[in-house]
C-alpha atoms as a PDB file:
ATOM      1  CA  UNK A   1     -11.696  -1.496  19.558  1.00  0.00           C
ATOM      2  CA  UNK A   2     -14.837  -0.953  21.482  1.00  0.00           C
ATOM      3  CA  UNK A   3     -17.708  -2.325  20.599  1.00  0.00           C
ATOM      4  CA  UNK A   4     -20.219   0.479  21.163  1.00  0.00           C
ATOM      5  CA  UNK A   5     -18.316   2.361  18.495  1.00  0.00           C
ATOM      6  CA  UNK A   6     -18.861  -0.410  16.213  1.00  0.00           C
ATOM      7  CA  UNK A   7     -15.730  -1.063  13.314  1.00  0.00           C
ATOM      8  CA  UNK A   8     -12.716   0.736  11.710  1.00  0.00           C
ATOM      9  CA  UNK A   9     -11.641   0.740   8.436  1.00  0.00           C
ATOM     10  CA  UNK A  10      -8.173   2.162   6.783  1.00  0.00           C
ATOM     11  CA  UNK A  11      -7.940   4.235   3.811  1.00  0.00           C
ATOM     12  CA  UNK A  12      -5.208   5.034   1.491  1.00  0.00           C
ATOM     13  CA  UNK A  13      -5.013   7.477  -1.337  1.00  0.00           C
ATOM     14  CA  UNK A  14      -2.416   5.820  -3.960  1.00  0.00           C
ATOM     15  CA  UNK A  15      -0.717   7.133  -6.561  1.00  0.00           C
ATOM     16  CA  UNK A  16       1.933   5.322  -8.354  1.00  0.00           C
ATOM     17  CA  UNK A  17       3.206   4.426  -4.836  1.00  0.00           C
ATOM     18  CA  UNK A  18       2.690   0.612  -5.074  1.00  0.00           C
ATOM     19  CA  UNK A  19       5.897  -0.617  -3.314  1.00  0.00           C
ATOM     20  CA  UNK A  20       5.026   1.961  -0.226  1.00  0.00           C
ATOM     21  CA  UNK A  21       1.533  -0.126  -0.077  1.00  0.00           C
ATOM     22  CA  UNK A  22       3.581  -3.339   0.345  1.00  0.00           C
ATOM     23  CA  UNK A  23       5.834  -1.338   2.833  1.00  0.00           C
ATOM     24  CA  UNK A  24       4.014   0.695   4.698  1.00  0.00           C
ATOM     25  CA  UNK A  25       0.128  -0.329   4.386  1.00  0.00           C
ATOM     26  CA  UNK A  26       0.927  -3.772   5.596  1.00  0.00           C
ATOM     27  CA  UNK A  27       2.429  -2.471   8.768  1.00  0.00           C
ATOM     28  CA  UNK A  28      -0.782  -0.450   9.735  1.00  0.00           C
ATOM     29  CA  UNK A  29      -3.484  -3.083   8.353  1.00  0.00           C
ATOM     30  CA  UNK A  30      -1.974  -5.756  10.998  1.00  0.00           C
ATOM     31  CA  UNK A  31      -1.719  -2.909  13.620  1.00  0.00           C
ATOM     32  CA  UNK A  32      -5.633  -1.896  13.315  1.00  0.00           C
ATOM     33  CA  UNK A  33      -6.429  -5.532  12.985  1.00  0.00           C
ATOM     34  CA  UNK A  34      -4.744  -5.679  16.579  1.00  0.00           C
ATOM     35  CA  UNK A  35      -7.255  -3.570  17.988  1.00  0.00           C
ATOM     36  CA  UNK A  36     -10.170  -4.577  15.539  1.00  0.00           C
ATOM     37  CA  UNK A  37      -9.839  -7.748  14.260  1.00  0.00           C
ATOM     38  CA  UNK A  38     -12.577  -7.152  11.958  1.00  0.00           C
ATOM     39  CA  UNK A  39     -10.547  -3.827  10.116  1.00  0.00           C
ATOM     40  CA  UNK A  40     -11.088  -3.254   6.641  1.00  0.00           C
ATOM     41  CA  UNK A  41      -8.661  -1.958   4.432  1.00  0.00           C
ATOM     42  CA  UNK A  42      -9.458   0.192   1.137  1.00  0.00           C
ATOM     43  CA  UNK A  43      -6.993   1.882  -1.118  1.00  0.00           C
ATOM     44  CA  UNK A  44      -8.150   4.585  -3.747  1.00  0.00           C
ATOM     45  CA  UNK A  45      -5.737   3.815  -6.748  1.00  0.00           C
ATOM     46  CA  UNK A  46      -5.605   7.201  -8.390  1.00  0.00           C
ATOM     47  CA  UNK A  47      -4.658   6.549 -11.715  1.00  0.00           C
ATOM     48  CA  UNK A  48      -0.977   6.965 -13.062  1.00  0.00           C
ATOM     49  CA  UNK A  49      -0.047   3.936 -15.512  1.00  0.00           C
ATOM     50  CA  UNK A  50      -1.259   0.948 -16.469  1.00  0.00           C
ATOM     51  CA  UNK A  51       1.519  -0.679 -14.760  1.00  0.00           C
ATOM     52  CA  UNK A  52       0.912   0.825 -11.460  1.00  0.00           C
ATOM     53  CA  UNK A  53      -2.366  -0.083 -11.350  1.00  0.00           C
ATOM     54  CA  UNK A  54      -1.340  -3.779 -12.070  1.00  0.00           C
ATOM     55  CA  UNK A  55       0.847  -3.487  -9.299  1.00  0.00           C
ATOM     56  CA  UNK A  56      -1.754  -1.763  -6.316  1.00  0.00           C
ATOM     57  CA  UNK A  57      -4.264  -4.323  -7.804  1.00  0.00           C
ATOM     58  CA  UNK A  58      -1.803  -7.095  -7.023  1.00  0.00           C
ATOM     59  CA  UNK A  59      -0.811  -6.104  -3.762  1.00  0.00           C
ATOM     60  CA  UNK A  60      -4.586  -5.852  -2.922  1.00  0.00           C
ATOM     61  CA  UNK A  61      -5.110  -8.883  -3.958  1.00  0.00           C
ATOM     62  CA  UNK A  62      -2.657 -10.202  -2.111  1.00  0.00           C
ATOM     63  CA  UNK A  63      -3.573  -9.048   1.041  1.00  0.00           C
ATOM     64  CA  UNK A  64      -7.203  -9.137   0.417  1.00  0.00           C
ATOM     65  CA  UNK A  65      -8.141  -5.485   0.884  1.00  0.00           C
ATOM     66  CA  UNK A  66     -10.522  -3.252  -1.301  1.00  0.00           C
ATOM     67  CA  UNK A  67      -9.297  -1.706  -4.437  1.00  0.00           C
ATOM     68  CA  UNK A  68     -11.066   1.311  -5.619  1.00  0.00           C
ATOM     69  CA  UNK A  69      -9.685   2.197  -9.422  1.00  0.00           C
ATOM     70  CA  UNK A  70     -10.937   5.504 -10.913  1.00  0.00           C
ATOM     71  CA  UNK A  71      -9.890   6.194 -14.157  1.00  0.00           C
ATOM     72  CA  UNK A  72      -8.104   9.562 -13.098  1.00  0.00           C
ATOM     73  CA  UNK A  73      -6.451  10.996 -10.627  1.00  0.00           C
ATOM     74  CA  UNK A  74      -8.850  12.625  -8.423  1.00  0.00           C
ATOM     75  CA  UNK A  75      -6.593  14.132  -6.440  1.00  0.00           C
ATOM     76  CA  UNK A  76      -6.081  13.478  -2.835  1.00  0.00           C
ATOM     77  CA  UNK A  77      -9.507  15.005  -1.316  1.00  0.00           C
ATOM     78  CA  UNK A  78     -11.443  13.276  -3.811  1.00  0.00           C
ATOM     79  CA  UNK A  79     -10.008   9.961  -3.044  1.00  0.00           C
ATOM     80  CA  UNK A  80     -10.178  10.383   0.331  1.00  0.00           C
ATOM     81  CA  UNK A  81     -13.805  11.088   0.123  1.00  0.00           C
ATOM     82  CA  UNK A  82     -14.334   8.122  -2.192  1.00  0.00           C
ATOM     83  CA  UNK A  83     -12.631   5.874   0.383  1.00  0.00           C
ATOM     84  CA  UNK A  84     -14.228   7.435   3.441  1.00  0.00           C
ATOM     85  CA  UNK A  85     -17.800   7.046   1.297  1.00  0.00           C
ATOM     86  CA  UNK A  86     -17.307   3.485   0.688  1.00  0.00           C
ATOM     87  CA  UNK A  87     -16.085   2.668   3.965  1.00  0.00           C
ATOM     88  CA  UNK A  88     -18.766   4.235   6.058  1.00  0.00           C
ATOM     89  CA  UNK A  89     -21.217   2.513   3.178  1.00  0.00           C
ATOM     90  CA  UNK A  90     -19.705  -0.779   4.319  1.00  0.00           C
ATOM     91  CA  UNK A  91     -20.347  -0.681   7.981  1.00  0.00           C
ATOM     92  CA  UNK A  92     -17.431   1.406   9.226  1.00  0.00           C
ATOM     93  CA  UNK A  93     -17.730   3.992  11.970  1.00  0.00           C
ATOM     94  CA  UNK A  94     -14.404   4.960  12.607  1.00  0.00           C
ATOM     95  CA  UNK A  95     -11.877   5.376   9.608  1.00  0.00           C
ATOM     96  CA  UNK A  96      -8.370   6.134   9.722  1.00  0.00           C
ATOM     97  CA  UNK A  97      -6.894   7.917   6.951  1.00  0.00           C
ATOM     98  CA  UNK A  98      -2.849   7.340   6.349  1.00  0.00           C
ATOM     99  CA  UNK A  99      -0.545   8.359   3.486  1.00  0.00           C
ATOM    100  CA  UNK A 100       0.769   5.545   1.647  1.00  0.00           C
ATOM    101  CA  UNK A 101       4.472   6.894   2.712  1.00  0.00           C
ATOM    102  CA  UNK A 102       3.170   6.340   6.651  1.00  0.00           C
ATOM    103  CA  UNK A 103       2.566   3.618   9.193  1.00  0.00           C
ATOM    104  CA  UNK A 104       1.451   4.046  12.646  1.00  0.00           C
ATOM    105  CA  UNK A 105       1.545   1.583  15.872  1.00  0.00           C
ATOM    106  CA  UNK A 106      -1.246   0.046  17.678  1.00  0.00           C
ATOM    107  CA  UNK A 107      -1.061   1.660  20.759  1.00  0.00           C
ATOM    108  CA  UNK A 108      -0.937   4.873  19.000  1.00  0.00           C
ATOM    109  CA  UNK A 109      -3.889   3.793  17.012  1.00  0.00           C
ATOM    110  CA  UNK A 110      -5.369   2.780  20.487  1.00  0.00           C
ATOM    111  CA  UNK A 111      -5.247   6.183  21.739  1.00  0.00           C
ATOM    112  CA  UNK A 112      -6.681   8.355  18.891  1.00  0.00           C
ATOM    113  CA  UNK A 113      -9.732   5.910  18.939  1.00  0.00           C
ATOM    114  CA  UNK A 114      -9.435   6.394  23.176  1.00  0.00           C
ATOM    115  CA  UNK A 115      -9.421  10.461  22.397  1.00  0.00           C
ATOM    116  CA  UNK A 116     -12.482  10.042  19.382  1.00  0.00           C
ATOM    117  CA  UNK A 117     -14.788   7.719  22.138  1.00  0.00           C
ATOM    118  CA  UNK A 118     -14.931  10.504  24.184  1.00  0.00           C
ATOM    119  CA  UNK A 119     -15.937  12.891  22.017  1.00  0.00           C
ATOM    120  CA  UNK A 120     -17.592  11.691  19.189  1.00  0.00           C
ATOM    121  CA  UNK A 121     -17.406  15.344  17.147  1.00  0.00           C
ATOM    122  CA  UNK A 122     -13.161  15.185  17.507  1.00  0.00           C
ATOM    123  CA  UNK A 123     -11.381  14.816  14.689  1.00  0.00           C
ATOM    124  CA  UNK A 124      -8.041  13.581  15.471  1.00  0.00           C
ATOM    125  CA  UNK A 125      -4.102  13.349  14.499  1.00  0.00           C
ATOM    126  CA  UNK A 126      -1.058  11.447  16.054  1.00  0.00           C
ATOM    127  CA  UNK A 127       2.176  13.688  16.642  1.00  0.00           C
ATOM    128  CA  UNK A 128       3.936  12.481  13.234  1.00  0.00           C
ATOM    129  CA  UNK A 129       7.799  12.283  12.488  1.00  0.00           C
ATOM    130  CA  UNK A 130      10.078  11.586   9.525  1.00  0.00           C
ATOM    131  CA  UNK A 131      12.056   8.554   9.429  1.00  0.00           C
ATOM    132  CA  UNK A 132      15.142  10.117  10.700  1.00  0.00           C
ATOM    133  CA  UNK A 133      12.982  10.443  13.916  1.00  0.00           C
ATOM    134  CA  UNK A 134      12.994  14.058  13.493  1.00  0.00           C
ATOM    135  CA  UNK A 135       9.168  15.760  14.385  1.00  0.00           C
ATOM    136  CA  UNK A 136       7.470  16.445  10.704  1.00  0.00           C
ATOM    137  CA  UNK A 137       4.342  17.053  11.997  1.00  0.00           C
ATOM    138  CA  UNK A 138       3.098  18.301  16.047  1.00  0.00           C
ATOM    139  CA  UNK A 139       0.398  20.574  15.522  1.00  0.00           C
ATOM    140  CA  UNK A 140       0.494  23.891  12.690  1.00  0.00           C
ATOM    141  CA  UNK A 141      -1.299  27.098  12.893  1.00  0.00           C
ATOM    142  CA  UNK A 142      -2.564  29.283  10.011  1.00  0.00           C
ATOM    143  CA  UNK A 143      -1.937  33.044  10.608  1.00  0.00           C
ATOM    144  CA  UNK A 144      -5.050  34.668   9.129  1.00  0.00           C
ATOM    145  CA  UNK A 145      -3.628  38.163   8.946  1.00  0.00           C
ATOM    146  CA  UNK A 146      -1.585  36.744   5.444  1.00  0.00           C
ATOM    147  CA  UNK A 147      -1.787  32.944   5.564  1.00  0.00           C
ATOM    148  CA  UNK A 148       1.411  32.062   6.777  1.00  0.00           C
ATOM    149  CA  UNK A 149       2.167  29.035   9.040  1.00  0.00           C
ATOM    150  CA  UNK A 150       3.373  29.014  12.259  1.00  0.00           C
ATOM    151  CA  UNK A 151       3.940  25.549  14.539  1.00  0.00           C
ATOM    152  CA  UNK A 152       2.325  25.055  17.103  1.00  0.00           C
ATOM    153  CA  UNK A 153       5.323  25.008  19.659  1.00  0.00           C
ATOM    154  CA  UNK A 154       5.930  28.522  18.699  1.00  0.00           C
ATOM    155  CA  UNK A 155       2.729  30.244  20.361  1.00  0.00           C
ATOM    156  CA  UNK A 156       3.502  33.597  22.227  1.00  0.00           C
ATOM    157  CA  UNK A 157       1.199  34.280  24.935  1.00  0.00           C
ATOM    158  CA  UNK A 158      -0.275  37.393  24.205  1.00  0.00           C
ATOM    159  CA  UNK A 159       0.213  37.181  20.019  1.00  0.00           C
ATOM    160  CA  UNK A 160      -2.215  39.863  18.595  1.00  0.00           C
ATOM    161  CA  UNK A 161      -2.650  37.346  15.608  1.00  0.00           C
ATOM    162  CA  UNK A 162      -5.673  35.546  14.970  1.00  0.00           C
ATOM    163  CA  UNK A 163      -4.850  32.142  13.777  1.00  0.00           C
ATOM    164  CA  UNK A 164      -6.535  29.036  13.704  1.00  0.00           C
ATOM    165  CA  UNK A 165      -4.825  25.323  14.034  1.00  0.00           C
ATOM    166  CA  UNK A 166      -5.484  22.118  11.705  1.00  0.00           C
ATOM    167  CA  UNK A 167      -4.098  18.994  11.233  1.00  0.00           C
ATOM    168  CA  UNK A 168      -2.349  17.033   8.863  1.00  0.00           C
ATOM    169  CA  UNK A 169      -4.625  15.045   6.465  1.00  0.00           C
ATOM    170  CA  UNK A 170      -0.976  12.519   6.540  1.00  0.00           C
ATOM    171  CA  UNK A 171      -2.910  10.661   9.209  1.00  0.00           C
ATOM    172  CA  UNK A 172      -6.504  11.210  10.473  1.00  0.00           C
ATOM    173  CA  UNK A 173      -8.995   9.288  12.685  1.00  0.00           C
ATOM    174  CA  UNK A 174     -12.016  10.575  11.407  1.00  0.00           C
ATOM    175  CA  UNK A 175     -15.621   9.275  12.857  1.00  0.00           C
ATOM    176  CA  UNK A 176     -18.647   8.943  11.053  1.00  0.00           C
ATOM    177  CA  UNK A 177     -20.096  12.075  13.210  1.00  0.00           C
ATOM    178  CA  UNK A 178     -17.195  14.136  12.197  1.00  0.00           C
ATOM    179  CA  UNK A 179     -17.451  13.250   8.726  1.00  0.00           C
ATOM    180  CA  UNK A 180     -20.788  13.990   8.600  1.00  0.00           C
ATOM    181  CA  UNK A 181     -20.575  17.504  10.240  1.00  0.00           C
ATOM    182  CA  UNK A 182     -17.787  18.381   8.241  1.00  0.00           C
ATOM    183  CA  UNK A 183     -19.789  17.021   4.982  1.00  0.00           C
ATOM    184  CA  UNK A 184     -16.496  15.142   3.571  1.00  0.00           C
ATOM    185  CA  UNK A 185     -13.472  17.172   1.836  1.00  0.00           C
ATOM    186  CA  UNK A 186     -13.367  19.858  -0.604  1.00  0.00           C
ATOM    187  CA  UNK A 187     -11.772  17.884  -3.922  1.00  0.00           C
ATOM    188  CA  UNK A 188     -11.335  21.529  -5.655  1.00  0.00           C
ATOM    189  CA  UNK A 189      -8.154  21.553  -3.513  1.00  0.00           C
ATOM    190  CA  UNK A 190      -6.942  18.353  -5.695  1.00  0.00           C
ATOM    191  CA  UNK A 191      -3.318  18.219  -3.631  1.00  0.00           C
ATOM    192  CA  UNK A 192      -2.524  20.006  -0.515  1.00  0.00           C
ATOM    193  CA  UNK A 193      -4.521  22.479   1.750  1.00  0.00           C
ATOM    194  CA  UNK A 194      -7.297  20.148   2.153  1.00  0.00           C
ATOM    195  CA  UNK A 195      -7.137  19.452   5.990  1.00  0.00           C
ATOM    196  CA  UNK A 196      -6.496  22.594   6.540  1.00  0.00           C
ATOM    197  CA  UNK A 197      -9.808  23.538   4.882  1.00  0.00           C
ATOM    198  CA  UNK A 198     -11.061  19.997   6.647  1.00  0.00           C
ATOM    199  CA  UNK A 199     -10.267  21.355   9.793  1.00  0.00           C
ATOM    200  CA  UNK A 200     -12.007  24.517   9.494  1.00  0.00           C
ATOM    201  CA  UNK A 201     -14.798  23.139   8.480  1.00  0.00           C
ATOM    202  CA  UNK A 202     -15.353  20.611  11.012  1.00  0.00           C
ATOM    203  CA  UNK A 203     -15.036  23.046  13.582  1.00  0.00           C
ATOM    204  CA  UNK A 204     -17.302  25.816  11.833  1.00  0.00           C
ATOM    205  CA  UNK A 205     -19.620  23.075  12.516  1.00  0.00           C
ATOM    206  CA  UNK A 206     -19.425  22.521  16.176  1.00  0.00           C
ATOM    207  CA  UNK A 207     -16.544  20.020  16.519  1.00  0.00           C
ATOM    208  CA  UNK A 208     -12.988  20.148  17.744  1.00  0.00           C
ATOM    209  CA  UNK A 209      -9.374  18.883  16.996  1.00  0.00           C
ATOM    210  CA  UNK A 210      -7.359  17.162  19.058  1.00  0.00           C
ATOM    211  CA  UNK A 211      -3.733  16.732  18.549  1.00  0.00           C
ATOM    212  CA  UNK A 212      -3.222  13.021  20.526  1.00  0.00           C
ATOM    213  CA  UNK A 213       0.747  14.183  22.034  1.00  0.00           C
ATOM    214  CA  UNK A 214       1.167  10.505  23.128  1.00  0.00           C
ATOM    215  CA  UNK A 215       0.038   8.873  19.514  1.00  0.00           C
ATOM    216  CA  UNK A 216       2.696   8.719  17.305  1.00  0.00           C
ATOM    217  CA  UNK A 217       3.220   8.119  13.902  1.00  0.00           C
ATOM    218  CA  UNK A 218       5.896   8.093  11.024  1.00  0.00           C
ATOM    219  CA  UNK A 219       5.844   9.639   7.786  1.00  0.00           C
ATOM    220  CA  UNK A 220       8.606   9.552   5.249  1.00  0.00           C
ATOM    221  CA  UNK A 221       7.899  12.421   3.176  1.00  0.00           C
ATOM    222  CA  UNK A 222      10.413  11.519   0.720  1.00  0.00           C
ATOM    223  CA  UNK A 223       8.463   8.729  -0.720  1.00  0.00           C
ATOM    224  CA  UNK A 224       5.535  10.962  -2.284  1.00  0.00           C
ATOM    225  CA  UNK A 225       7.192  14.773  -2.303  1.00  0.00           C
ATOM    226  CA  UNK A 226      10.437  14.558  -2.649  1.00  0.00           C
ATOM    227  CA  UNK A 227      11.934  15.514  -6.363  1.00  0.00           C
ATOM    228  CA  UNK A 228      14.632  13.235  -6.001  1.00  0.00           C
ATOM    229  CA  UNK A 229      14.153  11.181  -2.764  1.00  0.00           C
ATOM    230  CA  UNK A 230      17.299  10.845  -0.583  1.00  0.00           C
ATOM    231  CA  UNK A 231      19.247  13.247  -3.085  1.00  0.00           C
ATOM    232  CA  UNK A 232      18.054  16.981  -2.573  1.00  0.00           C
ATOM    233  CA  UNK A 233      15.656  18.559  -0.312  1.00  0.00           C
ATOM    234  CA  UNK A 234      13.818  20.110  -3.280  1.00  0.00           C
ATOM    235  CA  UNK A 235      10.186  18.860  -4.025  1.00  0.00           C
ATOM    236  CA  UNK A 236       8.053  18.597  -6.972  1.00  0.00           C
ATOM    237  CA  UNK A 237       6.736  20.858  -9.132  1.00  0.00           C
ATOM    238  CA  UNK A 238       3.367  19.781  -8.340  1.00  0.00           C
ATOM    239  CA  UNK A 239       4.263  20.275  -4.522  1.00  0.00           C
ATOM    240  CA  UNK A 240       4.945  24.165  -5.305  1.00  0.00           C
ATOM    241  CA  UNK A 241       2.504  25.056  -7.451  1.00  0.00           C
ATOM    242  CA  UNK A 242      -0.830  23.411  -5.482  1.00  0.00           C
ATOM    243  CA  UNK A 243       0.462  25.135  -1.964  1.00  0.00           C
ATOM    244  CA  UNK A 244       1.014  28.450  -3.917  1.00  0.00           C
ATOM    245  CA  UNK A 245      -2.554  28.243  -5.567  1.00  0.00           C
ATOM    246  CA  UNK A 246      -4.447  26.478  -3.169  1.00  0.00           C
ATOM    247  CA  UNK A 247      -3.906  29.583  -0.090  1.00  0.00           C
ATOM    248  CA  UNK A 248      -5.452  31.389  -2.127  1.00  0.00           C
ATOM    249  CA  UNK A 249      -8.591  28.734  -2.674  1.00  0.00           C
ATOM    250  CA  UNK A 250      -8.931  28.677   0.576  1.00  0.00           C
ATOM    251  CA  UNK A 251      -8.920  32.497   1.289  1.00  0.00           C
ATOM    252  CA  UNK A 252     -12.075  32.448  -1.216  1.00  0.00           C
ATOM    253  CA  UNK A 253     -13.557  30.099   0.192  1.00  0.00           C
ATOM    254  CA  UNK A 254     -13.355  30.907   3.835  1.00  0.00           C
ATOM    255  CA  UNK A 255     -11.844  34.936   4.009  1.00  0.00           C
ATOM    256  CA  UNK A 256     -13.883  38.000   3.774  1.00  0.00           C
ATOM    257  CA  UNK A 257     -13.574  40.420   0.892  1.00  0.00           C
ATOM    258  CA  UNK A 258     -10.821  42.976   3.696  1.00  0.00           C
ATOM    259  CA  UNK A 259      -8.926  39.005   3.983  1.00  0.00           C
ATOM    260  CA  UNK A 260      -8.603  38.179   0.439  1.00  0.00           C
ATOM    261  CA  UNK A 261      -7.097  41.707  -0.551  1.00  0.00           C
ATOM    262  CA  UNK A 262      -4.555  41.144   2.214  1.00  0.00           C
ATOM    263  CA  UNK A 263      -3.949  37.405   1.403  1.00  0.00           C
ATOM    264  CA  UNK A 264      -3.323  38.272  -2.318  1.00  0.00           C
ATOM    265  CA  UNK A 265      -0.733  41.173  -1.568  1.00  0.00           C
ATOM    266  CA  UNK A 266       1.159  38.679  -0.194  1.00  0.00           C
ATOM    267  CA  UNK A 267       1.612  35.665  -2.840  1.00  0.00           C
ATOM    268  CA  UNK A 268       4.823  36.742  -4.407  1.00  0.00           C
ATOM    269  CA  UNK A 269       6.403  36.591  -0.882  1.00  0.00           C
ATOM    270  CA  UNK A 270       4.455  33.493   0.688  1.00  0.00           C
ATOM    271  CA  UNK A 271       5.716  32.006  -2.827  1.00  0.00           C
ATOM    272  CA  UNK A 272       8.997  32.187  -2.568  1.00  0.00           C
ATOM    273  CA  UNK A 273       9.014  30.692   1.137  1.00  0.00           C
ATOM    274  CA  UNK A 274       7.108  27.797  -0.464  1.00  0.00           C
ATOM    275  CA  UNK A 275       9.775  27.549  -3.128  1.00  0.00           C
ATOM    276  CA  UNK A 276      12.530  27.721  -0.262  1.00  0.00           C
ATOM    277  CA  UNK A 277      11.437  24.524   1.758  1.00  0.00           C
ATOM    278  CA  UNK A 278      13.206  23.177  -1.110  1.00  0.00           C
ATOM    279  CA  UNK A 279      16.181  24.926  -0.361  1.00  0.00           C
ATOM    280  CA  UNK A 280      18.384  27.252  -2.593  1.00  0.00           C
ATOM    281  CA  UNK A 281      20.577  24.897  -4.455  1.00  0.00           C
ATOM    282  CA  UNK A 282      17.496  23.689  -6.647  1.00  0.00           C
ATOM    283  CA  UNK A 283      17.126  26.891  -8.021  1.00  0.00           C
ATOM    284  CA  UNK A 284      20.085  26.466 -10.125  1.00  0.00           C
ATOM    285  CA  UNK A 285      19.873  22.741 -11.103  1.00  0.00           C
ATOM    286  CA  UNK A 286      16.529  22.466 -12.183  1.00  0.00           C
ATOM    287  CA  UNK A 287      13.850  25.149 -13.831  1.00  0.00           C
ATOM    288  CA  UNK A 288      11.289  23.204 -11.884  1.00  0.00           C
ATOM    289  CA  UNK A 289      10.512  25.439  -8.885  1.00  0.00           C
ATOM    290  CA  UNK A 290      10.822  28.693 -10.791  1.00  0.00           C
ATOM    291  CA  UNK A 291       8.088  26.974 -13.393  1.00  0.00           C
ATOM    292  CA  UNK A 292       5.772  26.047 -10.248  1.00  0.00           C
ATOM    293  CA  UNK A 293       6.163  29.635  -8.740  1.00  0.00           C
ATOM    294  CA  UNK A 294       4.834  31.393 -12.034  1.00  0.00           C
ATOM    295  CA  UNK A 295       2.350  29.094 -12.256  1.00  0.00           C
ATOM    296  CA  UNK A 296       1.354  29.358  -8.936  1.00  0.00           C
ATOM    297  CA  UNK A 297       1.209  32.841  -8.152  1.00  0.00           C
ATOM    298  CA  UNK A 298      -0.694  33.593 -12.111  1.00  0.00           C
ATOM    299  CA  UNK A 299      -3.600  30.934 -10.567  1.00  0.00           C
ATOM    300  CA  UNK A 300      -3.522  32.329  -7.116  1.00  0.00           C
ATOM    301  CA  UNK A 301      -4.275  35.805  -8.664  1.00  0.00           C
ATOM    302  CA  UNK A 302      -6.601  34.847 -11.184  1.00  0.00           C
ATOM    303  CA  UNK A 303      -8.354  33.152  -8.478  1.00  0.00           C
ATOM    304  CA  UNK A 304      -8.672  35.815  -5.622  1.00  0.00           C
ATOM    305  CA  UNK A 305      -9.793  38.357  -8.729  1.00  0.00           C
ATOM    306  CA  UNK A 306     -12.803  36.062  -9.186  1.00  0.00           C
ATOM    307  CA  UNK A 307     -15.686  38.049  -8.283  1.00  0.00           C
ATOM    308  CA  UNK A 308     -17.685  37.341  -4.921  1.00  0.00           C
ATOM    309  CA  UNK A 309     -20.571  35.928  -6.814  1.00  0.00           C
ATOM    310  CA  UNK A 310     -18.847  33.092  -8.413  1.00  0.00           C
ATOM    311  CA  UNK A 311     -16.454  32.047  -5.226  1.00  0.00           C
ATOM    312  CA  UNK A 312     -19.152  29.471  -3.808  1.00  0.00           C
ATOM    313  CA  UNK A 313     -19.317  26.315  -5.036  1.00  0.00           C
ATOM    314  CA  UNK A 314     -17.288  26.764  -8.102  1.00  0.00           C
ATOM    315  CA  UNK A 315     -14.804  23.947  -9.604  1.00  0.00           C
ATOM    316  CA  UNK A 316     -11.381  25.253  -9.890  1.00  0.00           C
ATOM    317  CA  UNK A 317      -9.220  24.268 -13.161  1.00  0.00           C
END
């Protein structure tokens, strides 16, 4: 890595996913080592059992990176800020955020920090795929008329629709400039919807994104969302009901009074497609997803009826 940028560090968000630290972490610690052999590593062990913590602690340990324990589970924005806090505290100047269920190569790595030199203000992502090799991940668009998404590869020239593109907070290279623009994520978000509101934030402030085409990495999404990894497409409860309530946090927090109406009309139907990534045969083998989509849609409402006055800077339960 070059010099004049100074040195990167790698941060993970954990939670009860020790074995994909010994998997996958390993993989991208020696990869960003390649580039800078002076890479620090910090995982943010979100609490989940006392065994689980014995378990990230070990693998630390074992391969001498920082362990960060908090004694709950901030959610994934919060321990992504704690990580990114502590690692630009230490020295760092460039940080690369990756799930725990990802890994990424060093010529990959070589090219988001390539794309980042340029322009300091970039935030940047790899083009990420499962690990069937199929693409999970090459650039998404929120529709702002109802909050939909759209991918990227499905632009019309000449779309009416105001939208606005983000990218996936499964693997970031994030600069100290950036971060510092952006002033760090929003941990009211807890799971999910975060780097979308990450991206609109850091370029409300000036920056840009850059989706890196020929940086690549892979993200198996069953490790972390999956209900039943490897059995059923469905996903967790906690998948459903933070992407159900969480549009609507961000339509508060970033949506006129005219977009918030419209936004809200919508959550029964942008509900059940949430529901549906899951696929239809979950609906009659577990009460899960049904559970999540009440849930979901009662907080989304009770959220986007919160008076104007109260939206900014309020902690959401």
């Amino acid at each position: 890595m070059s010099t004049e940028h100074g040195r990167l560090a790698v941060v993970v968000v954990n939670y009860a996913s020790a074995k994909l630290l010994q998997r996958n972490l390993v993989v991208v610690a020696r990869e960003a080592r390649a580039i800078d052999p002076d890479a620090t590593v910090i995982v943010v062990d979100n609490w989940s059992s006392a065994d689980e913590r014995r378990a990230a602690e070990d693998v630390a340990r074992a391969n001498e990176w920082t362990l960060i324990a908090p004694e709950s589970n901030t959610g994934f924005g919060g321990g992504v800020n704690i990580g990114v806090t502590r690692a630009l505290a230490d020295g760092a100047t460039d940080v690369l955020v990756i799930n725990p269920d990802a890994h990424i190569d060093r010529e990959s790595l070589r090219r988001l920090e390539s794309t980042t030199a340029a322009s300091r203000t970039t935030l940047a992502s790899p083009v990420i795929s499962d690990s069937d090799g199929r693409t999970w991940f090459a650039g998404i668009d929120l529709l702002l008329d109802d909050g939909t998404m759209r991918a990227r590869r499905k632009r019309v020239a000449g779309d009416p629709r105001p939208f606005e593109p983000w990218l996936s907070g499964a693997c970031l290279w994030i600069t100290r400039e950036v971060w510092e623009l952006a002033g760090g994520f929003d941990d009211d978000y807890f799971l999910y919807w975060e780097d979308v509101d990450f991206s609109r934030k850091v370029v409300s402030a000036g920056g840009s994104l850059a989706l890196v085409e020929d940086a690549s990495a892979v993200h198996d999404e069953g490790g972390t969302q999956r209900a039943d990894p490897g059995v059923s497409r469905a996903k967790s409860e906690t998948y459903y009901y933070y992407n159900i309530r969480n549009r609507m946090l961000f339509a508060v927090r970033h949506l006129d009074e005219a977009g918030v109406r419209r936004w809200r009309r919508s959550i029964p139907r942008t509900a059940r497609e949430v529901i549906l990534r899951g696929g239809r045969r979950q609906l009659i083998q577990s009460a899960a997803p049904i559970r999540a989509y009440l849930r979901g849609v009662r907080e989304a409402r009770r959220i986007a009826r919160t008076p104007e006055t109260d939206r900014k800077g309020r902690k959401w339960s």
